[in-house]
PDB file of N, CA and C in Angstrom:
ATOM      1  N   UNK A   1       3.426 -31.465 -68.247  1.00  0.00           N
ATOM      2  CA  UNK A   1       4.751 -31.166 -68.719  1.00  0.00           C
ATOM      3  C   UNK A   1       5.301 -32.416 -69.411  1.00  0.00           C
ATOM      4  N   UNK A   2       5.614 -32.024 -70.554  1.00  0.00           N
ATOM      5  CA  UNK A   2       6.213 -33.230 -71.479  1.00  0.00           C
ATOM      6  C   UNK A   2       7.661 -33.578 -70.936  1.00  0.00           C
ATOM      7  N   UNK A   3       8.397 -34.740 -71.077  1.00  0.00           N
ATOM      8  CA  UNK A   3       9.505 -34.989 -71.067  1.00  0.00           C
ATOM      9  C   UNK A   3      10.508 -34.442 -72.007  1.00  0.00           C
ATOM     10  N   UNK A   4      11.998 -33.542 -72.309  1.00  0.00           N
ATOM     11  CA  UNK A   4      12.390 -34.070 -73.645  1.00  0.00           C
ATOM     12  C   UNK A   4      12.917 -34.874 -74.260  1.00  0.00           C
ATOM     13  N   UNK A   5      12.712 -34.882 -75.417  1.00  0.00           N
ATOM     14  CA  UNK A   5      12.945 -35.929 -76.088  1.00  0.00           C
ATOM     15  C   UNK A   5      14.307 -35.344 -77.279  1.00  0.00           C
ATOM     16  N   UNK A   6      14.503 -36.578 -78.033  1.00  0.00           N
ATOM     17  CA  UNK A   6      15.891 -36.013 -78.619  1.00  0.00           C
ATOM     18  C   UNK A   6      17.156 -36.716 -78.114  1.00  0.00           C
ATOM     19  N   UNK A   7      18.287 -36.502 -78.973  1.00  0.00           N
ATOM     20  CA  UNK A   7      19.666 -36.759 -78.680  1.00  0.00           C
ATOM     21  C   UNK A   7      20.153 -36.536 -76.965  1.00  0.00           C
ATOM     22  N   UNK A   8      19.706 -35.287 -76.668  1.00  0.00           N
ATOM     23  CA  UNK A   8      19.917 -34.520 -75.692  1.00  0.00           C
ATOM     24  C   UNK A   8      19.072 -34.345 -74.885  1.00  0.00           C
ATOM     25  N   UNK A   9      18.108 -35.309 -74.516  1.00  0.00           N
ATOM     26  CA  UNK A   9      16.994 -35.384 -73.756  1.00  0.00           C
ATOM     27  C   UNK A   9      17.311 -34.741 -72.582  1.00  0.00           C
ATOM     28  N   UNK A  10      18.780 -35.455 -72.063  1.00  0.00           N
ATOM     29  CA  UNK A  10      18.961 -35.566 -70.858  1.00  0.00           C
ATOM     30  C   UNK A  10      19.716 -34.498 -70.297  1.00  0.00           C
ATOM     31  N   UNK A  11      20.158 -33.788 -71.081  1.00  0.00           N
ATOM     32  CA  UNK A  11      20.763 -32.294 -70.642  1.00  0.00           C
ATOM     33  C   UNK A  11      19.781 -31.366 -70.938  1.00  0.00           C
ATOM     34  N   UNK A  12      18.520 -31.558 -71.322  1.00  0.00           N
ATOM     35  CA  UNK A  12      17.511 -30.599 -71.510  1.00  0.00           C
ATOM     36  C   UNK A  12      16.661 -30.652 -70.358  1.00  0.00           C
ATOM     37  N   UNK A  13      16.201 -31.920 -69.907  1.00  0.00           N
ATOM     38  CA  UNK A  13      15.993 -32.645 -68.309  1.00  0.00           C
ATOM     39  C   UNK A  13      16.944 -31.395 -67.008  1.00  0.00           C
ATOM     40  N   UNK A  14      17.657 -31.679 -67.238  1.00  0.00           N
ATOM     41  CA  UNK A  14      18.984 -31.189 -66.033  1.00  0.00           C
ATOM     42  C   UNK A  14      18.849 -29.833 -66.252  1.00  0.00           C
ATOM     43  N   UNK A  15      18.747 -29.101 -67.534  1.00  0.00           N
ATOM     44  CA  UNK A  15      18.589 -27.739 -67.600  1.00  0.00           C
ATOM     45  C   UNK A  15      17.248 -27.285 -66.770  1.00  0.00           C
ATOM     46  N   UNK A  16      15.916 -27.742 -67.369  1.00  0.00           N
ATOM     47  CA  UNK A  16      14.884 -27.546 -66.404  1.00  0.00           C
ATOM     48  C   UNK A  16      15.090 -27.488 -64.633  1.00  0.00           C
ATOM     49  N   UNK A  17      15.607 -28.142 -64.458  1.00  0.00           N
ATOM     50  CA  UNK A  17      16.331 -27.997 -62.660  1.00  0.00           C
ATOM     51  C   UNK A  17      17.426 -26.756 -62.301  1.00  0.00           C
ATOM     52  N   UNK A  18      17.552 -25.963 -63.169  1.00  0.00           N
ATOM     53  CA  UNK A  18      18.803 -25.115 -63.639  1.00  0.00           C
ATOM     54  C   UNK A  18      17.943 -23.604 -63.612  1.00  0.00           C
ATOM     55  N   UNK A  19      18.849 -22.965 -62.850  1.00  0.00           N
ATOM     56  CA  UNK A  19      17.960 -21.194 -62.893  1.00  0.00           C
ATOM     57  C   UNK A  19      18.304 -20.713 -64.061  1.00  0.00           C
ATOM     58  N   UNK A  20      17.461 -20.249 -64.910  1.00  0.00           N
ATOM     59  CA  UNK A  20      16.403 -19.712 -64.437  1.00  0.00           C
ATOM     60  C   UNK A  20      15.190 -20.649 -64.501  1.00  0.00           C
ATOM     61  N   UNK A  21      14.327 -20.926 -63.473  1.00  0.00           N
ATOM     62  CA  UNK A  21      13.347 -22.081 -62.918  1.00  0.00           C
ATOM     63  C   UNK A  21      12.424 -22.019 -64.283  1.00  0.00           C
ATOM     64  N   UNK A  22      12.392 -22.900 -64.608  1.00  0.00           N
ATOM     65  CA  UNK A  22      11.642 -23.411 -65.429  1.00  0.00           C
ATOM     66  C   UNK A  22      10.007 -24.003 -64.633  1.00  0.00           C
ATOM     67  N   UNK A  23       9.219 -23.262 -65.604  1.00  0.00           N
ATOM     68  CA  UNK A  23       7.482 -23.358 -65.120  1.00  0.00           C
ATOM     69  C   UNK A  23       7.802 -23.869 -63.330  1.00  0.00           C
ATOM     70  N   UNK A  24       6.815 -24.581 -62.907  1.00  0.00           N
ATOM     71  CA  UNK A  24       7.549 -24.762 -61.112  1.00  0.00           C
ATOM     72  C   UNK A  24       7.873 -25.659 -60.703  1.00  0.00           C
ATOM     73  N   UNK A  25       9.025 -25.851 -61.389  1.00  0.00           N
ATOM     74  CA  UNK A  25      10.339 -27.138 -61.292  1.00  0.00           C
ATOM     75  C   UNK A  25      10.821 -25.803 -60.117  1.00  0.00           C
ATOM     76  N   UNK A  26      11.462 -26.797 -59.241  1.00  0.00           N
ATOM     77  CA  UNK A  26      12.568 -26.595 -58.021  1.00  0.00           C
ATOM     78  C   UNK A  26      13.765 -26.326 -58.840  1.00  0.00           C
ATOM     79  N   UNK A  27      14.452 -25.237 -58.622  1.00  0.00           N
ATOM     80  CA  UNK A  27      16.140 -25.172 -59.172  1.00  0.00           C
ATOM     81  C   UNK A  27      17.087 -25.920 -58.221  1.00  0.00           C
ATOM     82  N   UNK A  28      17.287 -27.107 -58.483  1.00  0.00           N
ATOM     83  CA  UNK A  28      18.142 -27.617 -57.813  1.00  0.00           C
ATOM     84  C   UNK A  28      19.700 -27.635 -58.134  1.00  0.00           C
ATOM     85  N   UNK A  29      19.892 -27.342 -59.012  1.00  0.00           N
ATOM     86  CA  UNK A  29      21.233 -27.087 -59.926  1.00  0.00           C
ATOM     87  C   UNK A  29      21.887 -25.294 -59.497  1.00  0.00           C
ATOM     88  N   UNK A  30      22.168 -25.146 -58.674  1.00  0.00           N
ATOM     89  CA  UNK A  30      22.526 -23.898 -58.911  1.00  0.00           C
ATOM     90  C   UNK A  30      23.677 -23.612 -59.779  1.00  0.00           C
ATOM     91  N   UNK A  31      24.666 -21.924 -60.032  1.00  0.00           N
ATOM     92  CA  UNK A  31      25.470 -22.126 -61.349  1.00  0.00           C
ATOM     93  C   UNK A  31      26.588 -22.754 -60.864  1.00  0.00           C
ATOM     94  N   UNK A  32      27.010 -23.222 -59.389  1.00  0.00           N
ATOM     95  CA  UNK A  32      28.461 -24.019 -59.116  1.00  0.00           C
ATOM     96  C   UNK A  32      27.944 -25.360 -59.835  1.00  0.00           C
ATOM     97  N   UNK A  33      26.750 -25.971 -58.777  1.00  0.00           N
ATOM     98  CA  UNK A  33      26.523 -27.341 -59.552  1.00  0.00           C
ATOM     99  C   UNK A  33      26.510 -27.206 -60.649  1.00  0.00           C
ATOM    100  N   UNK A  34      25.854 -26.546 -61.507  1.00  0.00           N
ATOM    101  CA  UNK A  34      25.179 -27.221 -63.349  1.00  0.00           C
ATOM    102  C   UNK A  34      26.900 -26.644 -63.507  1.00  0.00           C
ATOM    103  N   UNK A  35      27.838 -26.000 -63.219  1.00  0.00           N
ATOM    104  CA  UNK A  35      29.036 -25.766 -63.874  1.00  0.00           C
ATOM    105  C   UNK A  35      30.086 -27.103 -63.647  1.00  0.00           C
ATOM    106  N   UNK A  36      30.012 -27.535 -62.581  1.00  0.00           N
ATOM    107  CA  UNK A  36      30.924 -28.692 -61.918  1.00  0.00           C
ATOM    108  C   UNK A  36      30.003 -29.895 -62.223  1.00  0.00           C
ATOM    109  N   UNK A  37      28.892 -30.055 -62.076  1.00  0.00           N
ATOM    110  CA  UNK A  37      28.355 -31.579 -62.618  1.00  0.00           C
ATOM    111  C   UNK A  37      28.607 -31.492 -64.592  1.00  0.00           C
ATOM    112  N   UNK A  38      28.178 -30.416 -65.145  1.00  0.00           N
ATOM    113  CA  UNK A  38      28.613 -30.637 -66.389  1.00  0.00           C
ATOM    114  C   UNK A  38      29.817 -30.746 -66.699  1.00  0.00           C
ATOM    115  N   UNK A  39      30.767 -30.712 -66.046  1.00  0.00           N
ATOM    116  CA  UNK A  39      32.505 -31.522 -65.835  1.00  0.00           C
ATOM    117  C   UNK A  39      32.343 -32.655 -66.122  1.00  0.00           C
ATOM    118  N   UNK A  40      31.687 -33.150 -65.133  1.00  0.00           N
ATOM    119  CA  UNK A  40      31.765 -34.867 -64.810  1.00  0.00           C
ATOM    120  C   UNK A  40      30.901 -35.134 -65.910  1.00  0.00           C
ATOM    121  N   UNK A  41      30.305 -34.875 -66.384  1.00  0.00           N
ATOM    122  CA  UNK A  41      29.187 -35.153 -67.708  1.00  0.00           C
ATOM    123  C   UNK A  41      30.197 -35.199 -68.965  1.00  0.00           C
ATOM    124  N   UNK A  42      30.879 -33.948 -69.258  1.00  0.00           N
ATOM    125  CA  UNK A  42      31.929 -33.966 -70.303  1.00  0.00           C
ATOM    126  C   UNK A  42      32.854 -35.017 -69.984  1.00  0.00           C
ATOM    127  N   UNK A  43      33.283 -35.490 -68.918  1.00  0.00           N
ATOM    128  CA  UNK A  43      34.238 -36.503 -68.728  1.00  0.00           C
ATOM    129  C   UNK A  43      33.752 -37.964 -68.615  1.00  0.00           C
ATOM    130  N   UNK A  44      32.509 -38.599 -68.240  1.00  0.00           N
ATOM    131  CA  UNK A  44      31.957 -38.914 -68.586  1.00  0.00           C
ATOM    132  C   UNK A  44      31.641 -39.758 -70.275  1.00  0.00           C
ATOM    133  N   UNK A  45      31.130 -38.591 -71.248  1.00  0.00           N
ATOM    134  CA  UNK A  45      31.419 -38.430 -72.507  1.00  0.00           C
ATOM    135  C   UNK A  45      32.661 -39.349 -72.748  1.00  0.00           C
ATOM    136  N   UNK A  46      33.738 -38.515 -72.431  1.00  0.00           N
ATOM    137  CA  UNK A  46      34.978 -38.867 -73.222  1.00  0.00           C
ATOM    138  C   UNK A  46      35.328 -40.056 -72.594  1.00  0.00           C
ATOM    139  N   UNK A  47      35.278 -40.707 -71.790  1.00  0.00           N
ATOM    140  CA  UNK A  47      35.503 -42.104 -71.236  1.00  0.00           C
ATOM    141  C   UNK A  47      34.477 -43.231 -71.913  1.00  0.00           C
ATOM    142  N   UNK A  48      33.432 -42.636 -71.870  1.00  0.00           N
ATOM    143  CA  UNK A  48      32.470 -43.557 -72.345  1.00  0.00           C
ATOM    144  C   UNK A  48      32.661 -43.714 -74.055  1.00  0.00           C
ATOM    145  N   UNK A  49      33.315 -42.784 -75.024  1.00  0.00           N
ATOM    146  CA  UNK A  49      33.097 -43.090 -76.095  1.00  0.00           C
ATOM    147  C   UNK A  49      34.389 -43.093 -76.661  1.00  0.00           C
ATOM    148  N   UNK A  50      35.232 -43.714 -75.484  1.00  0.00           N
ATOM    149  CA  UNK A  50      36.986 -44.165 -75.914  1.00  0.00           C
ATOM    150  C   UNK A  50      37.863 -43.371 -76.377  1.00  0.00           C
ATOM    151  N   UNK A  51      37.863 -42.062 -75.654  1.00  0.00           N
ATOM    152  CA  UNK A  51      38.840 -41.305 -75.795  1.00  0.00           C
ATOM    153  C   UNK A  51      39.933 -41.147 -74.694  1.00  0.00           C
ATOM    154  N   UNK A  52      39.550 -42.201 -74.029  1.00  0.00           N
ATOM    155  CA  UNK A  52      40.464 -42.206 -72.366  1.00  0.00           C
ATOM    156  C   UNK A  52      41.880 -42.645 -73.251  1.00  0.00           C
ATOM    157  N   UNK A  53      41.884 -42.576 -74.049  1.00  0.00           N
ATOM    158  CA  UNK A  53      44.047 -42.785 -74.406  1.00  0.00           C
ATOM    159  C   UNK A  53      44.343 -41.183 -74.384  1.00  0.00           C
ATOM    160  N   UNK A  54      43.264 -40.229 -74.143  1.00  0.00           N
ATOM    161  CA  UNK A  54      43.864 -38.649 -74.566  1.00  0.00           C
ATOM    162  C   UNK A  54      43.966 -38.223 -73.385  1.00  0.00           C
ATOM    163  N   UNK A  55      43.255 -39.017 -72.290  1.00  0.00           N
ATOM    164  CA  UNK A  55      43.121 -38.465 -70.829  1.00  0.00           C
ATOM    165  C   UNK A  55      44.248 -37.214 -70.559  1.00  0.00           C
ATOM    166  N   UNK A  56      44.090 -36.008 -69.926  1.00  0.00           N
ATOM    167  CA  UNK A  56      44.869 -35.038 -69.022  1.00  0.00           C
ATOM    168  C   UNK A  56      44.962 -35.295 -68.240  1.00  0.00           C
ATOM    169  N   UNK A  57      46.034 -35.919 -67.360  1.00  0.00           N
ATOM    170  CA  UNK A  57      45.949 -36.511 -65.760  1.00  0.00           C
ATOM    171  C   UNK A  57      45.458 -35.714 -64.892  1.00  0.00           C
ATOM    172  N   UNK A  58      45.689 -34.523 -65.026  1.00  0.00           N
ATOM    173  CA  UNK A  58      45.726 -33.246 -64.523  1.00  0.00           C
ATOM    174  C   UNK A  58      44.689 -32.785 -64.262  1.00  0.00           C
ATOM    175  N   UNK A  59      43.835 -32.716 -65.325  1.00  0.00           N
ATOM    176  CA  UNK A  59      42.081 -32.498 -65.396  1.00  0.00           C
ATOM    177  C   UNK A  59      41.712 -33.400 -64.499  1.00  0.00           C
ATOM    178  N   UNK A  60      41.997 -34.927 -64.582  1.00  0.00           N
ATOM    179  CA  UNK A  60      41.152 -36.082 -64.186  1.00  0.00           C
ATOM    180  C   UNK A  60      41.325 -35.353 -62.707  1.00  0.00           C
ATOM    181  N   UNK A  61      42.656 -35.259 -62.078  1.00  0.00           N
ATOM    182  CA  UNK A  61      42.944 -35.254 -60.990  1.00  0.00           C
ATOM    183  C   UNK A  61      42.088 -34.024 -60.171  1.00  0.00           C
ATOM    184  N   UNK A  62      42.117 -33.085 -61.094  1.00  0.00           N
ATOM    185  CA  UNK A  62      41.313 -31.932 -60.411  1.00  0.00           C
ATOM    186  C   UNK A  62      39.698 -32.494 -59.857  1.00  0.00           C
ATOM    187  N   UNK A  63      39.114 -32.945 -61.045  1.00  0.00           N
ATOM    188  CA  UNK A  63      37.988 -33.236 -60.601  1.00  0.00           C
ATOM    189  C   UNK A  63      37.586 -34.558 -59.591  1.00  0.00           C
ATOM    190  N   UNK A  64      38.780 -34.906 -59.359  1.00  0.00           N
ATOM    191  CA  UNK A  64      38.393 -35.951 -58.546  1.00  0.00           C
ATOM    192  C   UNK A  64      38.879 -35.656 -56.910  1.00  0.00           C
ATOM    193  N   UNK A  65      39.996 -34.458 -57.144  1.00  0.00           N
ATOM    194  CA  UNK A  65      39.622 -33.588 -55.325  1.00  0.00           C
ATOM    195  C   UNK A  65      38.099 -33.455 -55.665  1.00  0.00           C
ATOM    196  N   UNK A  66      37.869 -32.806 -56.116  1.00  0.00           N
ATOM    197  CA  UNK A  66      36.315 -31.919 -56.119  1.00  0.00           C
ATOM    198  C   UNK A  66      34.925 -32.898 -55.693  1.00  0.00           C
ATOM    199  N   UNK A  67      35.020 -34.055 -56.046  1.00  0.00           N
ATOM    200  CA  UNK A  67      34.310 -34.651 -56.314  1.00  0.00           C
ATOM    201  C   UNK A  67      33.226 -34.695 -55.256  1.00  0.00           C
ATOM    202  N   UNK A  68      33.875 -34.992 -53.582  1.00  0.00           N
ATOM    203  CA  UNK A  68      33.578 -34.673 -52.380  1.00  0.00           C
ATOM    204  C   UNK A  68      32.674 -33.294 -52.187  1.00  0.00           C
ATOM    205  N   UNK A  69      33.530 -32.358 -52.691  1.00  0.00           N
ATOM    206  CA  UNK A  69      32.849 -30.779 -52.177  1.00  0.00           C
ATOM    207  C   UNK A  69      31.680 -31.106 -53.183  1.00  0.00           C
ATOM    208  N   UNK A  70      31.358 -31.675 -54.107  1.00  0.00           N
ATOM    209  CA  UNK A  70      30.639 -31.556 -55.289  1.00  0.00           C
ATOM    210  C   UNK A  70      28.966 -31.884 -55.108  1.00  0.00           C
ATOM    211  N   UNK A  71      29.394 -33.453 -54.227  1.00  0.00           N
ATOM    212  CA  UNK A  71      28.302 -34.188 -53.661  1.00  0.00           C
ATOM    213  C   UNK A  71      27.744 -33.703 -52.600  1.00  0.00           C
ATOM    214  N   UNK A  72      28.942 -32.713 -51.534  1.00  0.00           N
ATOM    215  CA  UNK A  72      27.913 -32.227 -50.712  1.00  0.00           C
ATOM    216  C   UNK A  72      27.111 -31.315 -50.631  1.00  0.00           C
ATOM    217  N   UNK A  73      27.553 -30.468 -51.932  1.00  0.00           N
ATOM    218  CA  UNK A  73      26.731 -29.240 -52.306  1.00  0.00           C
ATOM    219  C   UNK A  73      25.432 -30.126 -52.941  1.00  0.00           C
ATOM    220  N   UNK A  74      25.411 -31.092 -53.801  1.00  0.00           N
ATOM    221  CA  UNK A  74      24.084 -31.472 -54.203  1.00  0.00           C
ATOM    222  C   UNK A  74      23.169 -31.944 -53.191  1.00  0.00           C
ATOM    223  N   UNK A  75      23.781 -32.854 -52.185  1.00  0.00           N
ATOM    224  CA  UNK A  75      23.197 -33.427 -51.116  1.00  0.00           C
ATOM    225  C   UNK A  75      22.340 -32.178 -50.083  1.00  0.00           C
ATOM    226  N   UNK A  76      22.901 -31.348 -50.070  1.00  0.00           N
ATOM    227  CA  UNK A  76      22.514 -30.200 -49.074  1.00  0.00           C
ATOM    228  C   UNK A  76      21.454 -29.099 -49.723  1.00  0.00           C
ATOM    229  N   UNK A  77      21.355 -29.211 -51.335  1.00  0.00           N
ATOM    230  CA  UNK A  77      20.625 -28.473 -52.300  1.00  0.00           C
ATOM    231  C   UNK A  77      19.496 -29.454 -51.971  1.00  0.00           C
ATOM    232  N   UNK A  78      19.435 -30.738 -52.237  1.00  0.00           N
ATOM    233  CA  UNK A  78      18.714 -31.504 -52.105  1.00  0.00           C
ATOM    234  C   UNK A  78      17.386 -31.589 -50.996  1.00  0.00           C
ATOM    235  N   UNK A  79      18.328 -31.463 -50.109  1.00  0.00           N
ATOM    236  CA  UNK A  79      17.727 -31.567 -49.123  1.00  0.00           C
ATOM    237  C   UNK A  79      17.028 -30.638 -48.554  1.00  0.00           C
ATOM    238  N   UNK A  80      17.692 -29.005 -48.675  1.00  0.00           N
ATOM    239  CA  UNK A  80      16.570 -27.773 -48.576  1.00  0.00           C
ATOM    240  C   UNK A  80      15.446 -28.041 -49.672  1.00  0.00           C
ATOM    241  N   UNK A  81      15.683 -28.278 -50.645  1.00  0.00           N
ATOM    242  CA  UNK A  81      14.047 -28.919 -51.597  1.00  0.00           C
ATOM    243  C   UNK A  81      13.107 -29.591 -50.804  1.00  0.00           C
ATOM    244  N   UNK A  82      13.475 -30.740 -49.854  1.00  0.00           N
ATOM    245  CA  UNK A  82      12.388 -31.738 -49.621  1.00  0.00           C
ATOM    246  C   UNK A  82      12.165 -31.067 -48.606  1.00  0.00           C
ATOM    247  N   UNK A  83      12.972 -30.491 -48.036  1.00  0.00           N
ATOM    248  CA  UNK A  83      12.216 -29.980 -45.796  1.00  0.00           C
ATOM    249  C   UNK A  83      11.309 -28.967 -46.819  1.00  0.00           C
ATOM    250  N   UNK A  84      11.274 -28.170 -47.917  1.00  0.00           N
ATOM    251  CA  UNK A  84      10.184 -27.764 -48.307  1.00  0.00           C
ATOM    252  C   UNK A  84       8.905 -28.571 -48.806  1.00  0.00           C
ATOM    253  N   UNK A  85       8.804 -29.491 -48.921  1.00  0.00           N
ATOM    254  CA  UNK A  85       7.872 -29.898 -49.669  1.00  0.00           C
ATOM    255  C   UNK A  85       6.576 -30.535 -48.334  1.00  0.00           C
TER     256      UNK A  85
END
């Protein structure tokens, strides 16, 4: 299995972990995660390429309750993967 490559390597990466399972990659992304981590990815984005003077406090604020419920859903996805392996 090749890596991809491209602009977008890395959301093509994250998609493969994403149902529908790609060849027999583990779906570790289910649709809450890949919907709520691609938040933090878009926000992310806009911080990183200096658009934080447009910030929505509001947005920021939402996702940063979440942030908690966010990690433990990955942590716990995670972890049913490896007791399989």
């Amino acid at each position: 299995m090749q890596i991809p490559i491209g602009e977008d390597w890395h959301i093509e990466l994250f998609k493969r972990f994403c149902s529908p399972q790609y060849l027999s990659l583990p779906v570790i992304f289910d649709d809450y995660l890949k919907e709520e981590l691609a938040n933090y990815r878009r926000f992310r984005h806009f911080v990183f390429h200096g658009y934080s003077s447009r910030i929505t406090w509001d947005i920021l604020c939402d996702g940063i309750k979440e942030v908690d419920k966010v990690y433990k859903n990955f942590k716990l996805k995670l972890n049913e993967i490896l007791n399989l392996l």
